[in-house]
N, C-alpha and C. Protein backbone atom coordinates (compact mmCIF):
# COMPACT_ATOMS: atom_id res chain seq x y z
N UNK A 1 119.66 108.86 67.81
CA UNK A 1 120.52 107.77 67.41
C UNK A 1 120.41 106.59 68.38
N UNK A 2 120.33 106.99 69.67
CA UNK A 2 120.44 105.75 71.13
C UNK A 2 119.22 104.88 70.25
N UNK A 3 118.16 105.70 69.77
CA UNK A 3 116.61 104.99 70.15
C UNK A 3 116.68 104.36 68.61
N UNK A 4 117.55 104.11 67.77
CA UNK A 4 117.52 102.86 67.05
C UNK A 4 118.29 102.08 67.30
N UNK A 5 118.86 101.83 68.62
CA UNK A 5 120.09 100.81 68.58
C UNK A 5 119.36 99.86 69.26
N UNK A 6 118.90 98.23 68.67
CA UNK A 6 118.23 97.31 69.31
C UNK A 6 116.67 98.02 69.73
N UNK A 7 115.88 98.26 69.06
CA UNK A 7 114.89 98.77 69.59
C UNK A 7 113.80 97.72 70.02
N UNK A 8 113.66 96.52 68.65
CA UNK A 8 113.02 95.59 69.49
C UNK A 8 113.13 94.95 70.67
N UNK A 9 114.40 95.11 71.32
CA UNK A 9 115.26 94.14 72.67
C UNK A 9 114.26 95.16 73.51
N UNK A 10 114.82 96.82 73.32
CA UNK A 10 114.12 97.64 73.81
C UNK A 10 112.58 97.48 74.12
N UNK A 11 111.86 97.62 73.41
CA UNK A 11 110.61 97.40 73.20
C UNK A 11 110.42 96.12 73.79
N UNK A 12 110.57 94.61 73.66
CA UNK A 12 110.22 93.59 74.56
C UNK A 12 110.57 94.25 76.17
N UNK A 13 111.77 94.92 76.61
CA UNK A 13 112.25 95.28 77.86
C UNK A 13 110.82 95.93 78.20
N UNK A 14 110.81 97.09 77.91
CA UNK A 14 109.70 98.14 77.77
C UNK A 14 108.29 96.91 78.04
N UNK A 15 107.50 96.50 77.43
CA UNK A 15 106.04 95.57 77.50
C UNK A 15 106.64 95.19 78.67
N UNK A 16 107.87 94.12 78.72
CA UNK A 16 107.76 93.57 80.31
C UNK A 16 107.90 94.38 81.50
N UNK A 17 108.55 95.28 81.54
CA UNK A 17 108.47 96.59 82.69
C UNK A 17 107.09 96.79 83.12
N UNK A 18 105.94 97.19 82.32
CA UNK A 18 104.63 97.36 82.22
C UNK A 18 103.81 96.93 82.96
N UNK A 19 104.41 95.32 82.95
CA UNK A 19 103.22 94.59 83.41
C UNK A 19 103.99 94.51 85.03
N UNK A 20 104.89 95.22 85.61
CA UNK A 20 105.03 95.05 86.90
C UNK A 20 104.78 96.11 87.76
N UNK A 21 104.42 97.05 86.81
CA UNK A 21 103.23 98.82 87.36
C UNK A 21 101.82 98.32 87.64
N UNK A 22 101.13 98.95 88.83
CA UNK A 22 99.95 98.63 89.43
C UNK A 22 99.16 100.02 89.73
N UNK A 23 98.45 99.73 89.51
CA UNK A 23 97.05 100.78 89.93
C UNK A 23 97.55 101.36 91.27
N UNK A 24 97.81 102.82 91.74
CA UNK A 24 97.68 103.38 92.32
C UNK A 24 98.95 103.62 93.02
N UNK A 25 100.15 103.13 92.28
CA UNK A 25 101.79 103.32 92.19
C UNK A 25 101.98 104.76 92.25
N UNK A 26 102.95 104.95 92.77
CA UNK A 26 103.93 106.21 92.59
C UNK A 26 105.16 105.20 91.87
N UNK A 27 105.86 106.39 91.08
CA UNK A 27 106.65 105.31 89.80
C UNK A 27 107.83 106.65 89.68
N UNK A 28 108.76 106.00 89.87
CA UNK A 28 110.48 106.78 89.17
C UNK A 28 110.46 106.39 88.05
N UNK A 29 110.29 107.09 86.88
CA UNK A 29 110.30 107.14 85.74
C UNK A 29 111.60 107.91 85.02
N UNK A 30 112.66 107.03 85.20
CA UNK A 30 114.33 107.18 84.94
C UNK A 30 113.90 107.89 83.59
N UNK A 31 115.01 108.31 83.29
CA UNK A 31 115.24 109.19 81.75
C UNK A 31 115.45 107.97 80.75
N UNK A 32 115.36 107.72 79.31
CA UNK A 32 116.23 107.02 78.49
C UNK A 32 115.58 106.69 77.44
N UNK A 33 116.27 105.67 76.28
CA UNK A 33 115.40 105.29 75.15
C UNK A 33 114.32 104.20 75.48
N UNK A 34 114.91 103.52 76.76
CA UNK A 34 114.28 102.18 77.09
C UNK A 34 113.38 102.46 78.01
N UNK A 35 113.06 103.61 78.61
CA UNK A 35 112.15 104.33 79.77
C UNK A 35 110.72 104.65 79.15
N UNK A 36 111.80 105.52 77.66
CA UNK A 36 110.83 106.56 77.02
C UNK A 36 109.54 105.09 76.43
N UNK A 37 110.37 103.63 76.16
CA UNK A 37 109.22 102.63 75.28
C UNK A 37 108.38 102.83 76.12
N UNK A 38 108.62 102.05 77.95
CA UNK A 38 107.73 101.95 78.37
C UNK A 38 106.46 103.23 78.85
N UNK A 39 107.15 104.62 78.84
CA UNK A 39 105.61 105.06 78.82
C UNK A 39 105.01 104.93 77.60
N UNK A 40 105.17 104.74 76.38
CA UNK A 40 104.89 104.42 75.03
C UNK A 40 103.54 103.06 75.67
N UNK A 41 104.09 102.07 76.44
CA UNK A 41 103.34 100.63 76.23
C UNK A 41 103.01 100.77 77.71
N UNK A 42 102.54 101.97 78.33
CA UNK A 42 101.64 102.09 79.30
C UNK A 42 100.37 101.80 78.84
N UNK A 43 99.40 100.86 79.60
CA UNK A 43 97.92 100.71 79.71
C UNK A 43 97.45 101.84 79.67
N UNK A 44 96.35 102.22 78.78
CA UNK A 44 95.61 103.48 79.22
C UNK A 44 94.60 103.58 80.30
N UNK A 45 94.64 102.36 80.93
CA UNK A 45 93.89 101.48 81.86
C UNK A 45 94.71 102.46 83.30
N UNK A 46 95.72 102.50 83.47
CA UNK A 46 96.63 102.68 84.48
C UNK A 46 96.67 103.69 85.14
N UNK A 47 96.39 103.54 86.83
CA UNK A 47 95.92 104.65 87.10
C UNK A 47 97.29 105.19 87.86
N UNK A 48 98.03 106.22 88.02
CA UNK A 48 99.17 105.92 88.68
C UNK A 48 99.81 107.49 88.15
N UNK A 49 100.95 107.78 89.42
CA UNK A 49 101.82 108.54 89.46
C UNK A 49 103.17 108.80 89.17
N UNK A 50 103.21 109.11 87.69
CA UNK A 50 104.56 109.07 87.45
C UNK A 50 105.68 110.52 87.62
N UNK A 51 106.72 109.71 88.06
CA UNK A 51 107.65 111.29 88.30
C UNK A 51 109.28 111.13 87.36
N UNK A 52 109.10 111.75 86.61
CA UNK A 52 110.24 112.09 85.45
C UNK A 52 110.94 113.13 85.45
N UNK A 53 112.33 112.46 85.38
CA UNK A 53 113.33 114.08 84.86
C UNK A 53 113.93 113.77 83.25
N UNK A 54 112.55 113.54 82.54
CA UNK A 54 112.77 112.90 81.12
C UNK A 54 111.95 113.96 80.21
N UNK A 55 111.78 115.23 79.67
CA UNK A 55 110.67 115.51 78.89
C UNK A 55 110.01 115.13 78.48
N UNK A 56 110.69 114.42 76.99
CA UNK A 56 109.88 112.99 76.45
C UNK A 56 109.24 112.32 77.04
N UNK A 57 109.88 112.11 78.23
CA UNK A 57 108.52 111.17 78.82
C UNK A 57 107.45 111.45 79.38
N UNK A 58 107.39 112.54 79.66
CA UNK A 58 106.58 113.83 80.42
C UNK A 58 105.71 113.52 79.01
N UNK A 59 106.14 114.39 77.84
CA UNK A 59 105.17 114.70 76.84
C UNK A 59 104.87 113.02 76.37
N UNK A 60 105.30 112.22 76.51
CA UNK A 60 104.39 111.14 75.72
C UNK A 60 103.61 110.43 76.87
N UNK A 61 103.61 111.22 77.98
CA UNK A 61 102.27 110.75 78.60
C UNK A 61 101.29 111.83 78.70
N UNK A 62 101.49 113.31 78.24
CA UNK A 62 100.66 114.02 78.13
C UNK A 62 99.06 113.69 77.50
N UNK A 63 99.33 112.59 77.69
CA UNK A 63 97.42 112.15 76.94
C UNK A 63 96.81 111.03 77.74
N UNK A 64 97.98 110.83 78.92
CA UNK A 64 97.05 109.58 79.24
C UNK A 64 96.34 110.12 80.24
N UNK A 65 95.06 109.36 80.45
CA UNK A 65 94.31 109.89 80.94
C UNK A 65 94.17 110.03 82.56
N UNK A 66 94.48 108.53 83.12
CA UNK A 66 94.69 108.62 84.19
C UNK A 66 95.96 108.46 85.28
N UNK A 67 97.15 109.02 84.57
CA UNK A 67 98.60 109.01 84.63
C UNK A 67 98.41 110.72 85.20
N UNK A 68 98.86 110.87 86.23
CA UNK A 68 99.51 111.82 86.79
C UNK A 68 100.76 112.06 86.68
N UNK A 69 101.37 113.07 85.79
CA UNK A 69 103.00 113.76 85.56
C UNK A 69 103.41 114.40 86.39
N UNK A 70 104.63 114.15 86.66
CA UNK A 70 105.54 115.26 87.53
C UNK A 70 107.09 115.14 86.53
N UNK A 71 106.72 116.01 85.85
CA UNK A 71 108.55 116.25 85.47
C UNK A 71 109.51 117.10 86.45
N UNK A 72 110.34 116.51 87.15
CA UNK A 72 111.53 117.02 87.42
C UNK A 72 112.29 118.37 87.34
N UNK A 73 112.12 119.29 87.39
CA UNK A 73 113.15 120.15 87.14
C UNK A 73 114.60 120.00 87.43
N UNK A 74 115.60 121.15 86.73
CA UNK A 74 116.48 121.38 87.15
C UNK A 74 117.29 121.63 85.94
N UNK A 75 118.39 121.04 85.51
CA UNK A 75 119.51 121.72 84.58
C UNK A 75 119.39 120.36 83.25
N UNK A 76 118.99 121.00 82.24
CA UNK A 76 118.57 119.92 81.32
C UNK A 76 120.35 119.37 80.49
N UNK A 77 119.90 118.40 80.84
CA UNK A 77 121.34 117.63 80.21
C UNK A 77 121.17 117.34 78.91
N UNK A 78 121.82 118.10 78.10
CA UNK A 78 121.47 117.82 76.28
C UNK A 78 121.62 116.92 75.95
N UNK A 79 122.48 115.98 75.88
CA UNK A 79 122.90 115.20 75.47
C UNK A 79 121.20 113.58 75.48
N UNK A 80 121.38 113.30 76.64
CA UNK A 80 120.51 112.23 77.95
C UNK A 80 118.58 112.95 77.41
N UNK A 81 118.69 114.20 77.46
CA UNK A 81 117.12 114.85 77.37
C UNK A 81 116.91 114.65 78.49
N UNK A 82 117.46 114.87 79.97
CA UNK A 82 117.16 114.70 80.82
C UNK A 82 117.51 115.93 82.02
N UNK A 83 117.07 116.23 83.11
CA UNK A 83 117.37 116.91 83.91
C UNK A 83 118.03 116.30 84.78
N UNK A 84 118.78 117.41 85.63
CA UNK A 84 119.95 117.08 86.62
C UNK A 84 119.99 117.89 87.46
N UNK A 85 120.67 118.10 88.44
CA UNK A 85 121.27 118.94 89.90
C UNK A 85 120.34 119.22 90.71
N UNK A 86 121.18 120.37 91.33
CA UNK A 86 120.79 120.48 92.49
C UNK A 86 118.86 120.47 92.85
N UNK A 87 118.34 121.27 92.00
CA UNK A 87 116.98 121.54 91.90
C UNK A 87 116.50 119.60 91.79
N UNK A 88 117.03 119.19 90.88
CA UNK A 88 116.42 117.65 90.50
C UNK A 88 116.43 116.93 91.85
N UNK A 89 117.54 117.04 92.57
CA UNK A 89 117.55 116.39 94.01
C UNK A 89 117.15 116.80 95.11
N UNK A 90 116.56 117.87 94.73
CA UNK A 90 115.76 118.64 95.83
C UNK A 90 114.12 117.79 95.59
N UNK A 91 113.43 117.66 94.57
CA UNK A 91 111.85 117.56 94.31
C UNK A 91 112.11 116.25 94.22
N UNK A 92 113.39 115.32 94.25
CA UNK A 92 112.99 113.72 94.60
C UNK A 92 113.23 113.52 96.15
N UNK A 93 113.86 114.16 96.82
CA UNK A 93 113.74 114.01 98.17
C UNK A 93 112.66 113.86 98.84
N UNK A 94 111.74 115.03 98.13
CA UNK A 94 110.14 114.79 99.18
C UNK A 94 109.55 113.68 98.07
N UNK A 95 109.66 112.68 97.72
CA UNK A 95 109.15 111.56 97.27
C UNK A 95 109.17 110.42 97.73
N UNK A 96 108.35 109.58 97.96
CA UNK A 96 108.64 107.97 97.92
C UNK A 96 108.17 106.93 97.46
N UNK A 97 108.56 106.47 96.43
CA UNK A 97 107.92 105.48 95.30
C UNK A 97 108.03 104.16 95.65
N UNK A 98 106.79 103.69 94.85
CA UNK A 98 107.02 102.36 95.34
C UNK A 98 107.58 101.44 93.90
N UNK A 99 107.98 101.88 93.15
CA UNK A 99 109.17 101.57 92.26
C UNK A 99 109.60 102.53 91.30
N UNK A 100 111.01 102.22 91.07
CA UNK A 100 111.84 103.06 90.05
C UNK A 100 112.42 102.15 89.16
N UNK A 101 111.79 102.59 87.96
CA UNK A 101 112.38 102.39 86.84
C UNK A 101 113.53 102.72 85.92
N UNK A 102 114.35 102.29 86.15
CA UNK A 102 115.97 103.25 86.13
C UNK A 102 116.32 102.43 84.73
N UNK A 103 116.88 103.37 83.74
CA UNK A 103 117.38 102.90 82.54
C UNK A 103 119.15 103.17 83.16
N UNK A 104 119.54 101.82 82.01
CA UNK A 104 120.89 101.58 82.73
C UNK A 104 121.75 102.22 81.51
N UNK A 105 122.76 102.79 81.88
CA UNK A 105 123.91 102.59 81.11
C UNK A 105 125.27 101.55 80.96
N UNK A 106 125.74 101.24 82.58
CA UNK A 106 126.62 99.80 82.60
C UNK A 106 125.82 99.56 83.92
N UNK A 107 126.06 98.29 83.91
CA UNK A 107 125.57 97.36 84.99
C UNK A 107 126.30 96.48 85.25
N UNK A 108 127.38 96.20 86.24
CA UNK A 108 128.37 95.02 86.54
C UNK A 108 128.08 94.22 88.00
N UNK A 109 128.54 93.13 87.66
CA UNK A 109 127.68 92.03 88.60
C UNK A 109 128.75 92.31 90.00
N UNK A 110 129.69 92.94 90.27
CA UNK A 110 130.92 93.06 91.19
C UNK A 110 130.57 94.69 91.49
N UNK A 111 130.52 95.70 90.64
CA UNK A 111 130.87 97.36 90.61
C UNK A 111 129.04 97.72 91.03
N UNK A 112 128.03 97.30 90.30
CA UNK A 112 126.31 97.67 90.55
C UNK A 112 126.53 98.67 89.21
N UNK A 113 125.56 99.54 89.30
CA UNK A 113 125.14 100.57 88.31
C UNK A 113 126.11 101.64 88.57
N UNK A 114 126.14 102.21 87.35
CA UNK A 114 127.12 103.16 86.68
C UNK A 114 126.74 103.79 85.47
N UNK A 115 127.47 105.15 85.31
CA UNK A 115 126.85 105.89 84.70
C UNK A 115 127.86 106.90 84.09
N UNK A 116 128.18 107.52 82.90
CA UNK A 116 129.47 108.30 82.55
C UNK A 116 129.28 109.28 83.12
N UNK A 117 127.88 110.25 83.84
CA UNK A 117 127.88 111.41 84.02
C UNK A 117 127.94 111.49 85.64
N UNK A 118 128.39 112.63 86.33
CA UNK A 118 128.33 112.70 87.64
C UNK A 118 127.34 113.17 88.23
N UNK A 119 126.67 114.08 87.49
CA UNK A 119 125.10 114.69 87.79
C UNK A 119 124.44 113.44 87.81
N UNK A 120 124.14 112.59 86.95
CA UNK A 120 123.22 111.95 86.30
C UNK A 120 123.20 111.28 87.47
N UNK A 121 123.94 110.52 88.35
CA UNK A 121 124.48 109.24 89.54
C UNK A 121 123.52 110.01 90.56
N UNK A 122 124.08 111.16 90.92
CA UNK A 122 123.06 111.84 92.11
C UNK A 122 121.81 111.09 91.92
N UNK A 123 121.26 111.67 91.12
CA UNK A 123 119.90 111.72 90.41
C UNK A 123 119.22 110.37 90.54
N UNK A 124 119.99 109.39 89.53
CA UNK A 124 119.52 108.33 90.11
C UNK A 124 119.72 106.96 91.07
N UNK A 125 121.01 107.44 91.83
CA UNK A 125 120.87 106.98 93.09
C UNK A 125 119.80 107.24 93.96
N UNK A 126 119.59 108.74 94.01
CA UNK A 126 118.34 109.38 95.26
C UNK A 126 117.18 108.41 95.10
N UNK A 127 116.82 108.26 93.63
CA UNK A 127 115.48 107.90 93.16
C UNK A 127 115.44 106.36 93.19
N UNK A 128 116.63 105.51 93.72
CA UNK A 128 116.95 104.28 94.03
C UNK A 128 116.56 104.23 95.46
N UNK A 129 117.00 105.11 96.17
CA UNK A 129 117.11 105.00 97.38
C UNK A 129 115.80 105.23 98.01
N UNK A 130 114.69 106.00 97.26
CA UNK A 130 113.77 106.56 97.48
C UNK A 130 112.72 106.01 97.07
N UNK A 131 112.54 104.57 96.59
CA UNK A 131 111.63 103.83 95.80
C UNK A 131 111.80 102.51 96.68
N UNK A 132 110.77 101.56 97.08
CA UNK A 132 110.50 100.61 97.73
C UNK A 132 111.28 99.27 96.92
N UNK A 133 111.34 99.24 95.28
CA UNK A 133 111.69 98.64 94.94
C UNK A 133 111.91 99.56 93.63
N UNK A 134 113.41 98.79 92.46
CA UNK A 134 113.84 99.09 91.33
C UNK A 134 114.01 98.32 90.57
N UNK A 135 113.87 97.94 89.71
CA UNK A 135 114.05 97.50 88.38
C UNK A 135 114.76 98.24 87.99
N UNK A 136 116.06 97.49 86.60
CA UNK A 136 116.54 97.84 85.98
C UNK A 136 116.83 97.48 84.50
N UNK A 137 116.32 98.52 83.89
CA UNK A 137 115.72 98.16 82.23
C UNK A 137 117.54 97.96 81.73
N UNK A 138 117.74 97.28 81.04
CA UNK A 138 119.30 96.84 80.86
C UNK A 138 119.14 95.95 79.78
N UNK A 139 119.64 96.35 78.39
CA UNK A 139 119.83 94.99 77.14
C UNK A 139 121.29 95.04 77.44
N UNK A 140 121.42 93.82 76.61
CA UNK A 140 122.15 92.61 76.77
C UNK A 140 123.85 93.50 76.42
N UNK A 141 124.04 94.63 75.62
CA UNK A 141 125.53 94.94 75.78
C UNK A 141 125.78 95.80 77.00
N UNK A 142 125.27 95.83 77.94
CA UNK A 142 125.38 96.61 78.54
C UNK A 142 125.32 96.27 80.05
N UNK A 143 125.34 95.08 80.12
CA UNK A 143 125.28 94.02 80.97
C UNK A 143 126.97 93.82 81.25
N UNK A 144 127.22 93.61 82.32
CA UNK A 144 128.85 93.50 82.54
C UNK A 144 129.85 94.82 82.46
N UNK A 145 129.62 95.42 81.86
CA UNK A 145 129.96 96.74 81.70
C UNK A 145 129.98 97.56 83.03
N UNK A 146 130.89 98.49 82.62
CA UNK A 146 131.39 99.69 84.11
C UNK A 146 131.38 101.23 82.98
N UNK A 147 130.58 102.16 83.56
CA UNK A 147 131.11 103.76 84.13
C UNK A 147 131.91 104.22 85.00
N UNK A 148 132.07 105.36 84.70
CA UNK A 148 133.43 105.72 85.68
C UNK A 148 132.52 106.53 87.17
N UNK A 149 131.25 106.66 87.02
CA UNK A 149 130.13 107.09 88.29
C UNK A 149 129.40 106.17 88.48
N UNK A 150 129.78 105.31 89.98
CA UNK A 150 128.45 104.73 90.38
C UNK A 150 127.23 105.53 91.03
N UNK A 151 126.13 104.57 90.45
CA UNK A 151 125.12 104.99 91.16
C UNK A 151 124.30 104.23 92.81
N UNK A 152 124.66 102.74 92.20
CA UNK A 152 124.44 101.58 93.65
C UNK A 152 124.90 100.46 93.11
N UNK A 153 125.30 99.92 94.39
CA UNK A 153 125.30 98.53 94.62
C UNK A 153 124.33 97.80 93.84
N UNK A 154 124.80 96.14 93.59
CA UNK A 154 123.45 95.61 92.98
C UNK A 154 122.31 95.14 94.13
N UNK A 155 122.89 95.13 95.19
CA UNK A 155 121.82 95.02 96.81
C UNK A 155 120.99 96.05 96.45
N UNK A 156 121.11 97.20 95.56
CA UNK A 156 119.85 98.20 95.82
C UNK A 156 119.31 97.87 94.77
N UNK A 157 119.03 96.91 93.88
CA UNK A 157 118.78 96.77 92.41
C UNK A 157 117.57 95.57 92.82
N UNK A 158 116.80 95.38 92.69
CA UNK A 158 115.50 94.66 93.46
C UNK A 158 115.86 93.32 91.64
N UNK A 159 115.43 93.92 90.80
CA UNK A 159 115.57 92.87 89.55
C UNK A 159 116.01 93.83 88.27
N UNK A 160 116.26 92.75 87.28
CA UNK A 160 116.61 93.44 85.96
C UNK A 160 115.49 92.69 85.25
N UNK A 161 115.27 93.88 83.83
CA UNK A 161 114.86 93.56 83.31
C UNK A 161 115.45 93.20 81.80
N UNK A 162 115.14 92.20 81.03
CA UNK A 162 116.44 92.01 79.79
C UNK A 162 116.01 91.43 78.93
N UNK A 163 116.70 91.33 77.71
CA UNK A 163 116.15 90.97 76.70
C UNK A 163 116.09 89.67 76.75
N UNK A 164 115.58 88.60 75.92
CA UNK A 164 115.70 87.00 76.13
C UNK A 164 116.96 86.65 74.97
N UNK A 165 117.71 87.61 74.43
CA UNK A 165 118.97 87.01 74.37
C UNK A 165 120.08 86.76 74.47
N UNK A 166 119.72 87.24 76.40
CA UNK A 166 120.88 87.16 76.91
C UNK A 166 121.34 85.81 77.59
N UNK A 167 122.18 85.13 77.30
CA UNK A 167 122.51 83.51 77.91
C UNK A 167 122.23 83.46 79.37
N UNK A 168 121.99 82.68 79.35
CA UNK A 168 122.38 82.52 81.13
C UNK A 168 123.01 82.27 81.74
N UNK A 169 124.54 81.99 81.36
CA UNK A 169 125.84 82.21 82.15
C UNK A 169 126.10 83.85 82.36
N UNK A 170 125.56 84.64 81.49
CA UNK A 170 125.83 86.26 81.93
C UNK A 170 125.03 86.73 83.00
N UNK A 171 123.94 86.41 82.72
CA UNK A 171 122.91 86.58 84.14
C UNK A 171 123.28 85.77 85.66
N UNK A 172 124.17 84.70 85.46
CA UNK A 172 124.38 84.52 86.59
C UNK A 172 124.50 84.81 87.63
N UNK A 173 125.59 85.41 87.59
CA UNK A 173 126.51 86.59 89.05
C UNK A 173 125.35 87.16 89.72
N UNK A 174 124.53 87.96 88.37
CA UNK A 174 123.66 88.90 89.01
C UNK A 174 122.37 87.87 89.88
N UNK A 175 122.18 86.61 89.87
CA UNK A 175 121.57 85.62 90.43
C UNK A 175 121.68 85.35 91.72
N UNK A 176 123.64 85.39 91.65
CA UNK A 176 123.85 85.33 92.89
C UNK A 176 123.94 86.07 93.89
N UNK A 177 123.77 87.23 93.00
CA UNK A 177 123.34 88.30 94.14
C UNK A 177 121.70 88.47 94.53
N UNK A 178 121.12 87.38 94.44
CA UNK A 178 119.34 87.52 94.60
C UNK A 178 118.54 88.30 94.13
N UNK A 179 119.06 88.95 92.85
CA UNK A 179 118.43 89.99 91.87
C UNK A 179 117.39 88.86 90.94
N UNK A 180 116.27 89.72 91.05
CA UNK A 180 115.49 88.81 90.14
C UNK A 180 115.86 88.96 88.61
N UNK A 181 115.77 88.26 87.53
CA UNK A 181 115.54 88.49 86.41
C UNK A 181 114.25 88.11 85.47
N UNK A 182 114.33 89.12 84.91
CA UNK A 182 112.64 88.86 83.91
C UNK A 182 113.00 89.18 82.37
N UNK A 183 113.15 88.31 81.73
CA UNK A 183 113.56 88.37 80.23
C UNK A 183 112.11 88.00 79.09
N UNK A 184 111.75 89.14 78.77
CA UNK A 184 110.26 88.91 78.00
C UNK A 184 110.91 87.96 76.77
């Protein structure tokens, strides 16, 4: 159901994410509908290390050729298709990426990222903390918005990524916090 809501916003998010992955990356490959586009609109060109606690995303890179998988273990969250706990924060610890791609659930320009689940925050805080830089895949309702679990500050949030119809009085705040924005 998530993965028809706005899929084209999705999908533009997704292509522009893409083009900021580089040959020979280690990559946090967050769980979500907007995660799952971009391994969808991965280069088959791309040589690189991705690490997922996403199945889906695991299996829809099962063909690329020069994409290295690491799915995540740990306690699969039904709902998300994603893994969680203790085990999940154990195998991102010995990691360090040089970006994470974190699909958002709320994003507020005052509160940072948030998330309804409390597992889920561990998870991808670590993989925030543990990545040189993050992006954050985020359409436009979901922007301003709060969960009741943060995950970070927007200081740990390097840029967003967003749809182009979001105004630019909403993007502001997040401006003034020196977050880049990239709206395909």
């Amino acid at each position: 159901m998530r993965q028809e809501h706005a899929p084209q916003a999705k999908a533009a998010i997704a292509r522009a994410a893409v083009q900021l992955l580089r040959n020979g990356h280690v990559i946090f490959l967050d769980g979500g509908t907007t995660t799952l586009q971009v391994a969808q609109y991965l280069p088959r060109t791309l040589h690189a290390t991705i690490i997922t606690n996403s199945p889906p995303i695991a299996l829809a890179l099962a063909e690329h050729a020069y994409v290295d998988v690491y799915l995540i273990g740990g306690q699969l969250f039904k709902s998300s298709l994603i893994t969680v706990g203790a085990a999940a924060i154990a195998e991102v610890q010995m990691t360090r990426a040089d970006v994470c791609l974190v699909g958002v659930c709320s994003l507020h320009p005052e509160h940072g990222l948030s998330v309804p689940d409390r597992e889920e925050a561990y998870l991808k805080r670590l993989m925030i903390t543990n990545a040189a830089e993050t992006m954050a895949l985020v359409s436009a309702e979901k922007l301003g918005t709060l969960a009741p679990y943060i995950v970070a500050p927007l200081r740990d949030i390097t840029g967003i990524v967003t749809d182009a119809s979001v105004p630019t009085e909403t993007l502001t705040p997040y401006r003034a916090h020196g977050i880049m924005i990239i709206q395909p």
